[in-house]
N, C-alpha and C. Protein backbone atom coordinates (compact mmCIF):
# COMPACT_ATOMS: atom_id res chain seq x y z
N UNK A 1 0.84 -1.18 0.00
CA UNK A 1 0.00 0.00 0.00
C UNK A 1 0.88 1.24 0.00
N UNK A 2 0.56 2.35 -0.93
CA UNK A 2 1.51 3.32 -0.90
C UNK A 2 1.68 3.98 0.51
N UNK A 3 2.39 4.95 0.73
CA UNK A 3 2.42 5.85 2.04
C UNK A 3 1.57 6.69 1.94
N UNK A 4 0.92 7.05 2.67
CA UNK A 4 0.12 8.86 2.72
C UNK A 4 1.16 9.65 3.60
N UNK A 5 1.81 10.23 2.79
CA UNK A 5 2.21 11.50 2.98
C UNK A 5 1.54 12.81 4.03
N UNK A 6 2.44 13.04 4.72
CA UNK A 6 2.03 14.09 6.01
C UNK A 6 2.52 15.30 5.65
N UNK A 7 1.80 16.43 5.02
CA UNK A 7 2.98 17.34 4.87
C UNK A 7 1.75 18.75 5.65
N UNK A 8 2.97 20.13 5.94
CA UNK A 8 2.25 21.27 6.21
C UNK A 8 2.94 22.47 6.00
N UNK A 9 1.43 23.19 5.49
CA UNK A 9 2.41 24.55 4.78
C UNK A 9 2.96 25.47 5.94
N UNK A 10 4.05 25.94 5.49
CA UNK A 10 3.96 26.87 4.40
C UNK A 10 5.07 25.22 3.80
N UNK A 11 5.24 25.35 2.45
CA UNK A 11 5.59 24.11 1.75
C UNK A 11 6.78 24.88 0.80
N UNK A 12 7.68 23.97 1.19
CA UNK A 12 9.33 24.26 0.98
C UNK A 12 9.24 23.17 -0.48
N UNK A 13 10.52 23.41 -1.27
CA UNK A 13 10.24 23.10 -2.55
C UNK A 13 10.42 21.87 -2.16
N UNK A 14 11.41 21.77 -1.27
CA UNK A 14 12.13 20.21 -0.93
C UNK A 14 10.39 19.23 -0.90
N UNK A 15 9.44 19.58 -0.35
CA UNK A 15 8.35 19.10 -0.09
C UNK A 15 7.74 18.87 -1.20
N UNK A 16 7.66 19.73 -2.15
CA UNK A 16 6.89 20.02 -3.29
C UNK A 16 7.82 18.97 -4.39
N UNK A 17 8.88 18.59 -4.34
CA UNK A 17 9.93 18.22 -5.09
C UNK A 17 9.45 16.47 -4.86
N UNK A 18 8.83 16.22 -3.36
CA UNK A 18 8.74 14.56 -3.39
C UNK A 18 7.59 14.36 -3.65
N UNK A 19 6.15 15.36 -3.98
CA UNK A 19 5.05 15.05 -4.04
C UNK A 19 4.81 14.60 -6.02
N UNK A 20 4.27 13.35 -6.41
CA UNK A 20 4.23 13.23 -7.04
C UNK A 20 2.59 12.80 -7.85
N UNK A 21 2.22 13.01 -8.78
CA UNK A 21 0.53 12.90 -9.31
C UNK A 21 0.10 11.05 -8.72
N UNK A 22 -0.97 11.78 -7.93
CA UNK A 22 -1.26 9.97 -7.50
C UNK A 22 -1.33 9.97 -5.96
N UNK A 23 -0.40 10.65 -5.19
CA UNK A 23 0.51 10.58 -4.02
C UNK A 23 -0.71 11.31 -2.99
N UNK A 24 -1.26 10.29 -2.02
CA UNK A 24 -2.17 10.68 -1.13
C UNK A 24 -1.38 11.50 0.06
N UNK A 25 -1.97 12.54 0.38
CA UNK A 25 -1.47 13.34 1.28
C UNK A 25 -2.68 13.66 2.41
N UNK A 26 -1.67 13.80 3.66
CA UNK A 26 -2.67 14.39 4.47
C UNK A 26 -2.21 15.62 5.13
N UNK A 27 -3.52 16.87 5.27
CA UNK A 27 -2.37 18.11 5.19
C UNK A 27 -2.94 18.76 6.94
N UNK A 28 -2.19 19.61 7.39
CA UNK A 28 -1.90 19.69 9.02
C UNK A 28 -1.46 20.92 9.18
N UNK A 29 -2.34 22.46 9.67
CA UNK A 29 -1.66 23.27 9.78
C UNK A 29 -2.70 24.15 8.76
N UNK A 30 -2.77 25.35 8.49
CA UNK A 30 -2.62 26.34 7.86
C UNK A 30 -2.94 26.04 6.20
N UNK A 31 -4.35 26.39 6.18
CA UNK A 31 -4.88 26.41 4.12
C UNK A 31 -6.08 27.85 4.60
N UNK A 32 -5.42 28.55 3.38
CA UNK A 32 -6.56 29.40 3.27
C UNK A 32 -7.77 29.10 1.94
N UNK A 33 -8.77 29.40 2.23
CA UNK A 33 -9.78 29.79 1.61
C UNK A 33 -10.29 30.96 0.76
N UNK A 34 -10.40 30.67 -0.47
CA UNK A 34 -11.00 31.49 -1.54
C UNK A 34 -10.99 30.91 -2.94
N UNK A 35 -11.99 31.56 -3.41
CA UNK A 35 -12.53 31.61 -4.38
C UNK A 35 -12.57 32.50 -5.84
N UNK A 36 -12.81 32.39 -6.78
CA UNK A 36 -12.93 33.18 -7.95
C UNK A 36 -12.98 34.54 -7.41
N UNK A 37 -14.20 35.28 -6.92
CA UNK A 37 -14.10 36.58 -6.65
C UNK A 37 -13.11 37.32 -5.89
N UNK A 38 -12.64 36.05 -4.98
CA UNK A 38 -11.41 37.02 -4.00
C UNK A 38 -10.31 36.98 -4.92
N UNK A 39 -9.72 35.91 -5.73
CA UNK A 39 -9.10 35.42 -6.99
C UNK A 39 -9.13 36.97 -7.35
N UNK A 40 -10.00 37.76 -7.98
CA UNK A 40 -10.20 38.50 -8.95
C UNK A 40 -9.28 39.88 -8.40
N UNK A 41 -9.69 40.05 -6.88
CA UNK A 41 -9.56 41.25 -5.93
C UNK A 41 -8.25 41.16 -5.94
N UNK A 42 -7.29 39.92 -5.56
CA UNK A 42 -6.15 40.13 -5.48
C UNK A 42 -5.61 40.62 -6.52
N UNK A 43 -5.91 40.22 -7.33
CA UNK A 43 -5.46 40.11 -8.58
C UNK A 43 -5.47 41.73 -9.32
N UNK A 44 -6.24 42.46 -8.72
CA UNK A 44 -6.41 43.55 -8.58
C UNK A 44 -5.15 44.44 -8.14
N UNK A 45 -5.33 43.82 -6.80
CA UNK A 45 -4.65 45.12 -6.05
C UNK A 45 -3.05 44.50 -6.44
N UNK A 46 -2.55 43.31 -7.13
CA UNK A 46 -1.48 43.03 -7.42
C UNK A 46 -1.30 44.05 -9.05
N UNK A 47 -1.80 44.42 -9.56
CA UNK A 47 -2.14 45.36 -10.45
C UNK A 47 -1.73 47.00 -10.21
N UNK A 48 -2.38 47.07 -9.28
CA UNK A 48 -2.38 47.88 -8.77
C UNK A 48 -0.70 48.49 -7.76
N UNK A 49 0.01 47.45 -7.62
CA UNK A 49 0.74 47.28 -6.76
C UNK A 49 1.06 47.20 -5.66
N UNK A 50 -0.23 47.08 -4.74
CA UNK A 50 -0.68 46.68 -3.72
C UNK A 50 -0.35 45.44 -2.78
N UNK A 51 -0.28 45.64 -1.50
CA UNK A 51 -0.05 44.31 -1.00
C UNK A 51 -1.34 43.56 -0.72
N UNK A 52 -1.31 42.29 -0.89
CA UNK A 52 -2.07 41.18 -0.89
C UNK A 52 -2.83 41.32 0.91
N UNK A 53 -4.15 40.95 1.18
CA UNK A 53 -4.30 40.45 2.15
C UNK A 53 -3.94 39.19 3.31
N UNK A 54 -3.28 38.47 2.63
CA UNK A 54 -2.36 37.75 3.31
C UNK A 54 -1.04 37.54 2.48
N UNK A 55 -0.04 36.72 3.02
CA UNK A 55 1.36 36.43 2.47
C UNK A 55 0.90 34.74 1.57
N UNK A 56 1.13 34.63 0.18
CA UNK A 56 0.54 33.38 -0.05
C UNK A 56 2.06 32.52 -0.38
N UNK A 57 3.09 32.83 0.26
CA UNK A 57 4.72 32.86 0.09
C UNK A 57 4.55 31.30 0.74
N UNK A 58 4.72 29.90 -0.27
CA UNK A 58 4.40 28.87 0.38
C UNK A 58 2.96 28.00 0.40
N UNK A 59 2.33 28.89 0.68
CA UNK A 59 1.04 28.81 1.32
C UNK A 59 0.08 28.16 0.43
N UNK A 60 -1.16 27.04 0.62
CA UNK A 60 -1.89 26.38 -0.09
C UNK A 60 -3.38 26.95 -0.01
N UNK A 61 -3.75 27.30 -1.25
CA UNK A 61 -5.71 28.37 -1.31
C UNK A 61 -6.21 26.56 -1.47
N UNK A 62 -7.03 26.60 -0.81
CA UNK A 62 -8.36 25.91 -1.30
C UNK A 62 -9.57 26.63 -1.47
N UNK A 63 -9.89 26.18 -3.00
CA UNK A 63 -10.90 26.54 -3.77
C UNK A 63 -12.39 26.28 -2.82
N UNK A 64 -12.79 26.83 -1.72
CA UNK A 64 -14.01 26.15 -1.11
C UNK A 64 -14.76 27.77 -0.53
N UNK A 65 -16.17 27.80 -0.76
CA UNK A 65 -16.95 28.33 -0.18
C UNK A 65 -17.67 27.92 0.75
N UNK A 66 -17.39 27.54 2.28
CA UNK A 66 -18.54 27.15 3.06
C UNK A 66 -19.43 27.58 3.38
N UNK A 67 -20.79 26.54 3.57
CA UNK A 67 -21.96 26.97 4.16
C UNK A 67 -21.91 27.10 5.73
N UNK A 68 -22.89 28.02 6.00
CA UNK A 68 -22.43 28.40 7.61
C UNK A 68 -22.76 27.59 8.26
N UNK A 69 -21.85 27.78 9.26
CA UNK A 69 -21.91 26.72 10.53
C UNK A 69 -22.75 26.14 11.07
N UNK A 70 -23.24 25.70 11.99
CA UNK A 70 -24.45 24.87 12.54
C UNK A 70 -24.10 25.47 14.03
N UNK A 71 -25.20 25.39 14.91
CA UNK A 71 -24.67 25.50 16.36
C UNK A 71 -23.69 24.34 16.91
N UNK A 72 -22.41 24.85 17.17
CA UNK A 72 -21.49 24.05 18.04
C UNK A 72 -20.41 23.17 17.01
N UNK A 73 -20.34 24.07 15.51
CA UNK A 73 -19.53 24.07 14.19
C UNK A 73 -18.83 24.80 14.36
N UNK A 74 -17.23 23.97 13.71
CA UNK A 74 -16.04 25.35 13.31
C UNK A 74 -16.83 25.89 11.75
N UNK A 75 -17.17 24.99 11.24
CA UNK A 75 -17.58 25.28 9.65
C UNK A 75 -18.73 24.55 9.17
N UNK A 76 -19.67 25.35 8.27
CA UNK A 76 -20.45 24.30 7.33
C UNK A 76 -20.00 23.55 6.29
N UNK A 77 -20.81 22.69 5.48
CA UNK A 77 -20.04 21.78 4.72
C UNK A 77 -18.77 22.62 3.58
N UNK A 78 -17.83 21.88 3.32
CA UNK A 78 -16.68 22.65 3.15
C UNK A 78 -16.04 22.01 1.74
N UNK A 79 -17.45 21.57 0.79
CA UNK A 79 -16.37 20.77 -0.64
C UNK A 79 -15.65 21.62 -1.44
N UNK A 80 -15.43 21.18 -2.44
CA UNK A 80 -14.11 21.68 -3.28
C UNK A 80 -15.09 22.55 -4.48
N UNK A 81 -14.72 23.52 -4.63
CA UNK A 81 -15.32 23.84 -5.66
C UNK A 81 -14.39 23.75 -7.33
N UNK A 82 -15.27 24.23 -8.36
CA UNK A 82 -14.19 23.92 -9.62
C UNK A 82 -13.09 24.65 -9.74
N UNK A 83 -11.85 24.26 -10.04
CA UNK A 83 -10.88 24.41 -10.27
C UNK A 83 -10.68 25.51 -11.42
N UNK A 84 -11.16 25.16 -12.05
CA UNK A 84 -10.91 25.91 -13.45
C UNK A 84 -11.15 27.77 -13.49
N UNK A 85 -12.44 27.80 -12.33
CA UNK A 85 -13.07 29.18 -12.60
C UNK A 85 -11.28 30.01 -12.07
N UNK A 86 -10.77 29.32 -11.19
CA UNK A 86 -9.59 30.21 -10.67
C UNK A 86 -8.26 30.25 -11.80
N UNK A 87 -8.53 29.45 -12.82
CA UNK A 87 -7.28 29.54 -13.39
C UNK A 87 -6.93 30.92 -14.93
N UNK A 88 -7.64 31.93 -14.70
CA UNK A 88 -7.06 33.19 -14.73
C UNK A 88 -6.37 33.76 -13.93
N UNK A 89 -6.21 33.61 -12.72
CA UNK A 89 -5.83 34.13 -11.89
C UNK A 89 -4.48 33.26 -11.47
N UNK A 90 -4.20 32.01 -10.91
CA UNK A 90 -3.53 31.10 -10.56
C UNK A 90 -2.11 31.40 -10.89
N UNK A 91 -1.84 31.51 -12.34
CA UNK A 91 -0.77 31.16 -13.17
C UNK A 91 0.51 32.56 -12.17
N UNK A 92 -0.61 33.94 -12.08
CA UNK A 92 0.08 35.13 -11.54
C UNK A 92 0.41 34.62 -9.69
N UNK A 93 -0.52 34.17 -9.40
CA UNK A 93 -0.47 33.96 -7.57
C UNK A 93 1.16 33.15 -7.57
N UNK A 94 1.53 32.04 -8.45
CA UNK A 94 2.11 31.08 -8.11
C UNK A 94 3.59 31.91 -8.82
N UNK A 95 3.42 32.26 -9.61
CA UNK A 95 5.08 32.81 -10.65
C UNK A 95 5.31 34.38 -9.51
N UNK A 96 3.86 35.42 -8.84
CA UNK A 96 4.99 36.30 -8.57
C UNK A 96 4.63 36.45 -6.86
N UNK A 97 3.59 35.61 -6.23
CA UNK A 97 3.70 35.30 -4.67
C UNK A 97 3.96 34.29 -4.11
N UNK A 98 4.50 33.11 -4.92
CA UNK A 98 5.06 32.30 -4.47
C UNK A 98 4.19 30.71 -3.77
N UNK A 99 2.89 31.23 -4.52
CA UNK A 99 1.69 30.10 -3.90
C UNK A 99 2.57 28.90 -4.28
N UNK A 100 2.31 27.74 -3.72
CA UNK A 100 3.04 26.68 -3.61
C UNK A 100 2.01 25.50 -3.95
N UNK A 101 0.54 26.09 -3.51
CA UNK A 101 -0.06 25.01 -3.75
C UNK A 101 -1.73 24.86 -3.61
N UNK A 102 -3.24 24.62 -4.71
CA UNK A 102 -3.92 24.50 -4.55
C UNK A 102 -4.81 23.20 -4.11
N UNK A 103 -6.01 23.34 -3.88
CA UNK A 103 -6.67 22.12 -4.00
C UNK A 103 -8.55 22.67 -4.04
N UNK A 104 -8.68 21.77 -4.83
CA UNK A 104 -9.71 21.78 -5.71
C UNK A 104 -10.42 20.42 -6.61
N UNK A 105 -11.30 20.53 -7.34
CA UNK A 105 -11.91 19.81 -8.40
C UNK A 105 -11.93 19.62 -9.35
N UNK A 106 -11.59 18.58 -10.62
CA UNK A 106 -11.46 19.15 -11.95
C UNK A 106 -10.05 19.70 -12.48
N UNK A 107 -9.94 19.43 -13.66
CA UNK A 107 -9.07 19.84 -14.49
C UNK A 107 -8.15 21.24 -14.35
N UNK A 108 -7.46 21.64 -14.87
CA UNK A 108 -6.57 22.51 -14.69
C UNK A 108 -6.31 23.08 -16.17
N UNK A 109 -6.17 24.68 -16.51
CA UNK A 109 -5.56 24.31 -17.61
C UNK A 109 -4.17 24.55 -17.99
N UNK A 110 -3.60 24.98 -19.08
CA UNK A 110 -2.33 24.31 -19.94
C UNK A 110 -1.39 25.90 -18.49
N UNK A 111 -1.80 26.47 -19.21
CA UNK A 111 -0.96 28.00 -18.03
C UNK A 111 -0.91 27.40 -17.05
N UNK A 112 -1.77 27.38 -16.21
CA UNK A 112 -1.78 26.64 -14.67
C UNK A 112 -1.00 25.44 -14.71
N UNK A 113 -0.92 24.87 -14.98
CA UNK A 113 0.25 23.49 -15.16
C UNK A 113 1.51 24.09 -15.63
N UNK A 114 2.11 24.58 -16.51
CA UNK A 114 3.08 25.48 -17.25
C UNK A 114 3.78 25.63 -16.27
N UNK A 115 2.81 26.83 -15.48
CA UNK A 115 3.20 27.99 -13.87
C UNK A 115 3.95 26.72 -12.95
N UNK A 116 2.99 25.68 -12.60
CA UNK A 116 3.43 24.42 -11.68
C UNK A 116 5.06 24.12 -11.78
N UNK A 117 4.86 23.81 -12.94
CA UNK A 117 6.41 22.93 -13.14
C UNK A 117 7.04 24.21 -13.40
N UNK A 118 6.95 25.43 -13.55
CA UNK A 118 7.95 26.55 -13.66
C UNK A 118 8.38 27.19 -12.08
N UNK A 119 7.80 27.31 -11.62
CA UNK A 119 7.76 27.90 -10.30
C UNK A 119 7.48 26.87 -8.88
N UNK A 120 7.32 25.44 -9.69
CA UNK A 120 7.46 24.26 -8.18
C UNK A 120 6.18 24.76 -7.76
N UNK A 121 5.07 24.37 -7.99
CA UNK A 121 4.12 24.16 -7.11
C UNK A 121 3.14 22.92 -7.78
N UNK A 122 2.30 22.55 -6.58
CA UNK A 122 1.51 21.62 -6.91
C UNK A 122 0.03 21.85 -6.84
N UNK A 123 -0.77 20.81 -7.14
CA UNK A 123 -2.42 20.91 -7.33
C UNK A 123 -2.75 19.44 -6.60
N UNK A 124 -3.70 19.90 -5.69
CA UNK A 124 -4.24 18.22 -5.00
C UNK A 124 -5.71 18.61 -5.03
N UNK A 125 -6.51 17.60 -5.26
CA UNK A 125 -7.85 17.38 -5.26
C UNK A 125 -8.24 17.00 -4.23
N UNK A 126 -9.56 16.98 -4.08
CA UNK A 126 -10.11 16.79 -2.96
C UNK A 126 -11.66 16.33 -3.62
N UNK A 127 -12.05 15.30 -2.86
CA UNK A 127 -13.19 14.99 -2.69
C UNK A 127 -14.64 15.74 -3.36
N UNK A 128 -14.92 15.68 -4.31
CA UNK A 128 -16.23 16.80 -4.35
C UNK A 128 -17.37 15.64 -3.74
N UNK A 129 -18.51 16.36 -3.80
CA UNK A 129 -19.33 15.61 -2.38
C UNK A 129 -18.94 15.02 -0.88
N UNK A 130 -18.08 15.60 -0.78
CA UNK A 130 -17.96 14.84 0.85
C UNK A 130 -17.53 16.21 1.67
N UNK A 131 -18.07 17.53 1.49
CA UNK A 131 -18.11 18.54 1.84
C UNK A 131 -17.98 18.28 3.46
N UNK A 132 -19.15 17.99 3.83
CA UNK A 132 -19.48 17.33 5.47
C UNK A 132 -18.13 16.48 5.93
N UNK A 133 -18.28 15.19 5.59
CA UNK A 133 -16.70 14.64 5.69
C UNK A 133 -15.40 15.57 6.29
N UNK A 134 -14.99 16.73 5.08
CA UNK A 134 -14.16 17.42 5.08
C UNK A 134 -14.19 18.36 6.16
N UNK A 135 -15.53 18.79 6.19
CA UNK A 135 -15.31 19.83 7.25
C UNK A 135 -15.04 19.11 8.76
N UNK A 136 -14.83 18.53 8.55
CA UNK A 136 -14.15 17.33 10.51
C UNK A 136 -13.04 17.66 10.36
N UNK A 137 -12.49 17.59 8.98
CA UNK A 137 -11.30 17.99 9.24
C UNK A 137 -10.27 19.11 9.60
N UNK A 138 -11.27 20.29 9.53
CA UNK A 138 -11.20 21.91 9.80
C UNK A 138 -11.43 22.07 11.48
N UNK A 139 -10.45 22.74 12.26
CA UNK A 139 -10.40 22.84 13.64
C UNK A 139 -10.79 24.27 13.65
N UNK A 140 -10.30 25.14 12.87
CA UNK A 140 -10.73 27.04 13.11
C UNK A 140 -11.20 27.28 11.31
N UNK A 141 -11.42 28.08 11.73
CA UNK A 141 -12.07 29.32 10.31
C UNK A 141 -12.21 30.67 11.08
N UNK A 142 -11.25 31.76 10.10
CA UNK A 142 -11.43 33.01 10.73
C UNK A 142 -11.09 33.42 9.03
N UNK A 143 -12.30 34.57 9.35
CA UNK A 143 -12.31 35.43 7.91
C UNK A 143 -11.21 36.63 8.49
N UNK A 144 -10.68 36.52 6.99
CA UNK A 144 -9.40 37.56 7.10
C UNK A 144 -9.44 38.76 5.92
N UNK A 145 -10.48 38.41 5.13
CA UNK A 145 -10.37 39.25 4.41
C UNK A 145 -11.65 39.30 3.19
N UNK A 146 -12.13 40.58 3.01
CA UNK A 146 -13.47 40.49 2.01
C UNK A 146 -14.74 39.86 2.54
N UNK A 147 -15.24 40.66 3.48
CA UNK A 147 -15.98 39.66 4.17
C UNK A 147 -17.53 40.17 3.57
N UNK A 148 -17.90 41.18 2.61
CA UNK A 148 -18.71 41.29 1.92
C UNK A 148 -18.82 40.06 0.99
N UNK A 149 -18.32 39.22 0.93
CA UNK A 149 -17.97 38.31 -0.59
C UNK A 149 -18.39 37.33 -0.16
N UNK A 150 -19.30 37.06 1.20
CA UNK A 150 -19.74 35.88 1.82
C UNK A 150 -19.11 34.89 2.09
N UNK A 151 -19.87 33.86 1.70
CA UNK A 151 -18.84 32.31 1.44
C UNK A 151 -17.74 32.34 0.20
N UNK A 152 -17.30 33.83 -0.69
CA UNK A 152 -16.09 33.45 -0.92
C UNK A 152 -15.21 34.33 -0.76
N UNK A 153 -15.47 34.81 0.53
CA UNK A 153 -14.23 35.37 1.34
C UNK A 153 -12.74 34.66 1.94
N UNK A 154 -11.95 35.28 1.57
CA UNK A 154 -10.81 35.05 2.09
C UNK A 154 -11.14 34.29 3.87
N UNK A 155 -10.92 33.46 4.01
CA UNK A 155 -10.93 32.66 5.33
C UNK A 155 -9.23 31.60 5.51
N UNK A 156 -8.81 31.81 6.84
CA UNK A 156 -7.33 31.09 7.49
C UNK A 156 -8.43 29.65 8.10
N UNK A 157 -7.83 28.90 7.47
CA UNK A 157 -8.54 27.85 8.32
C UNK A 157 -7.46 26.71 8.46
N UNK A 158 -7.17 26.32 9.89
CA UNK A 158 -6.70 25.30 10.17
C UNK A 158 -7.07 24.15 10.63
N UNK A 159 -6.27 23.20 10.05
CA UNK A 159 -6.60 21.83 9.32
C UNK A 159 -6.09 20.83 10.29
N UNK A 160 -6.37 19.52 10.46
CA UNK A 160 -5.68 18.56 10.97
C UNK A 160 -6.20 17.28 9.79
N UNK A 161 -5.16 16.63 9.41
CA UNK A 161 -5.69 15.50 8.74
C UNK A 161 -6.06 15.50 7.49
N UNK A 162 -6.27 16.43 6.62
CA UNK A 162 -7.42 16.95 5.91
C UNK A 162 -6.53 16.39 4.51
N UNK A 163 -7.73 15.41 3.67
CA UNK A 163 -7.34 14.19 2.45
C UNK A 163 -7.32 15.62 1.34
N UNK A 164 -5.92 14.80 0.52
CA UNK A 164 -5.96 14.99 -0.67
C UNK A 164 -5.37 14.21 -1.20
N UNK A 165 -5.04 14.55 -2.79
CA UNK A 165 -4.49 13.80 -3.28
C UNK A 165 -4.13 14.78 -4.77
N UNK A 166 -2.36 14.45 -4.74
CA UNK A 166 -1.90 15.23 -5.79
C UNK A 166 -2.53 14.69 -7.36
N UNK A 167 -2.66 16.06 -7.91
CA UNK A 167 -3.02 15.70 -9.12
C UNK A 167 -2.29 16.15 -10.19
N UNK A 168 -1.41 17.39 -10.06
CA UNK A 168 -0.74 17.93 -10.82
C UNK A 168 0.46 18.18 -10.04
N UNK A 169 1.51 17.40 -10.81
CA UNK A 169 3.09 17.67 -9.98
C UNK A 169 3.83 18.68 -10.70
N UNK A 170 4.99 18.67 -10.48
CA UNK A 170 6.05 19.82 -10.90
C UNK A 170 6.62 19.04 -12.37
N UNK A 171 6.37 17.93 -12.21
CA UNK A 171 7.21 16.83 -13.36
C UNK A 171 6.50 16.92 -14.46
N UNK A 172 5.32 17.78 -14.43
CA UNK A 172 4.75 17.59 -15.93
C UNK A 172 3.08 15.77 -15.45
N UNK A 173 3.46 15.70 -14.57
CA UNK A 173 2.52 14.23 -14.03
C UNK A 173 0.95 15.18 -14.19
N UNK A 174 -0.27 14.64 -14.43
CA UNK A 174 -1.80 14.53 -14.28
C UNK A 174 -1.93 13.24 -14.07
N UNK A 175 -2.67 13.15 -12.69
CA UNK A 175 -3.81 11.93 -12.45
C UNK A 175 -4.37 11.98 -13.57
N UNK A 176 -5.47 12.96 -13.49
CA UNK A 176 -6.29 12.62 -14.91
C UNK A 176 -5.96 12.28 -15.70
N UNK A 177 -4.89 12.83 -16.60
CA UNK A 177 -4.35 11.92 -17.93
C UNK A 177 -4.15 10.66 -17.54
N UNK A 178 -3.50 10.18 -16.31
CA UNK A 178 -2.55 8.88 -16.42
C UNK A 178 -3.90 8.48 -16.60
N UNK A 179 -5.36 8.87 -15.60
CA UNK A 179 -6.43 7.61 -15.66
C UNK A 179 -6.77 7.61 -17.27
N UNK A 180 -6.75 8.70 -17.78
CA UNK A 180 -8.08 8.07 -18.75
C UNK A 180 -6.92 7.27 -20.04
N UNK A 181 -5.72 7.49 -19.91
CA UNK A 181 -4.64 6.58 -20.60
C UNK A 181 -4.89 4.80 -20.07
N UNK A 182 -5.05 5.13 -18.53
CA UNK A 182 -4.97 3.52 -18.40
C UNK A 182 -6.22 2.61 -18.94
N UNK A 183 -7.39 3.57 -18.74
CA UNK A 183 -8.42 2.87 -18.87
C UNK A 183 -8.82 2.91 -20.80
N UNK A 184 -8.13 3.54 -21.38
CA UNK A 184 -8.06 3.33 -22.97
C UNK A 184 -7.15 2.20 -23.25
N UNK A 185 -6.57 1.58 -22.60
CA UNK A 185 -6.23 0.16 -22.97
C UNK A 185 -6.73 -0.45 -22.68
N UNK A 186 -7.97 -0.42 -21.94
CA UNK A 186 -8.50 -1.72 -21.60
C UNK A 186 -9.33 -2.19 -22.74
């Protein structure tokens, strides 16, 4: 049985260098939260020449909007949203702040992979439907930033345990490709 991998950001290349497409991880520590619209804002004020609302130097976004809490919840359910809506934005977070690493749903495209293997960072998936699941794995949530933007506000949320699984490495590797290669020979 392979290893599951323990890793936590902020994520040093050395880390990023052994994670390979396939490679179950479990992550511990520190993932922020956002989405397309906060995506957009940064992206903005990096335009602008502005500093970012947080340091993403290292640091892993998950693509998730949660629903609110329940009485006696750190978080409401907490799945992955699509991948793709962020990848205007991505290619800039990772080449000039140093993001190290997303997780999300779905495909990626050709820039966003490009950025990966140019600048060492990775992409891990996560579960879509097991929102609930996931959120056990979330100990805090504190909004840090854009808090007009609802559920896709900038939120620090720390993690214990919390499944993924690499999908896009630095090597040029896709899960997805390898699957739908293996299963065309059958």
């Amino acid at each position: 049985m392979p290893e599951i991998l323990k890793i936590t950001p902020p994520l040093s290349e050395e880390i990023i260098a052994r994670l390979k497409a396939g490679d179950k991880v479990l992550i511990r520590g520190t993932l922020y939260a956002a989405r397309d619209a906060a995506h957009k804002r940064m992206i903005e004020l990096m335009d602008k020449g502005e500093e970012l609302p947080i340091d993403l130097c290292g640091q892993i976004i998950y693509y998730v909007g949660p629903t609110p809490e329940k009485p006696g919840q750190v978080i409401g359910s907490a799945g992955p949203t699509t991948s793709s809506r962020m990848d205007p934005y991505t290619p800039r977070l990772i080449a000039e702040k140093g993001l190290k690493g997303t997780i999300g749903k779905g495909w990626r495209s050709q820039e966003v992979k490009d950025a990966m293997k140019t600048y060492k960072a990775v992409y891990f998936g996560a579960i879509g439907g097991a929102g609930a699941l996931i959120a056990r794995t979330i100990k805090k949530s504190e909004l840090v930033a854009y808090e007009d933007l609802g559920p896709e506000a900038i939120r620090r949320l720390e993690v214990e345990d919390f499944p993924a699984i690499v999908i896009n490495d630095i090597y040029g590797g896709d899960l997805y490709e390898e699957g739908i290669k293996r299963y065309t020979r059958i």
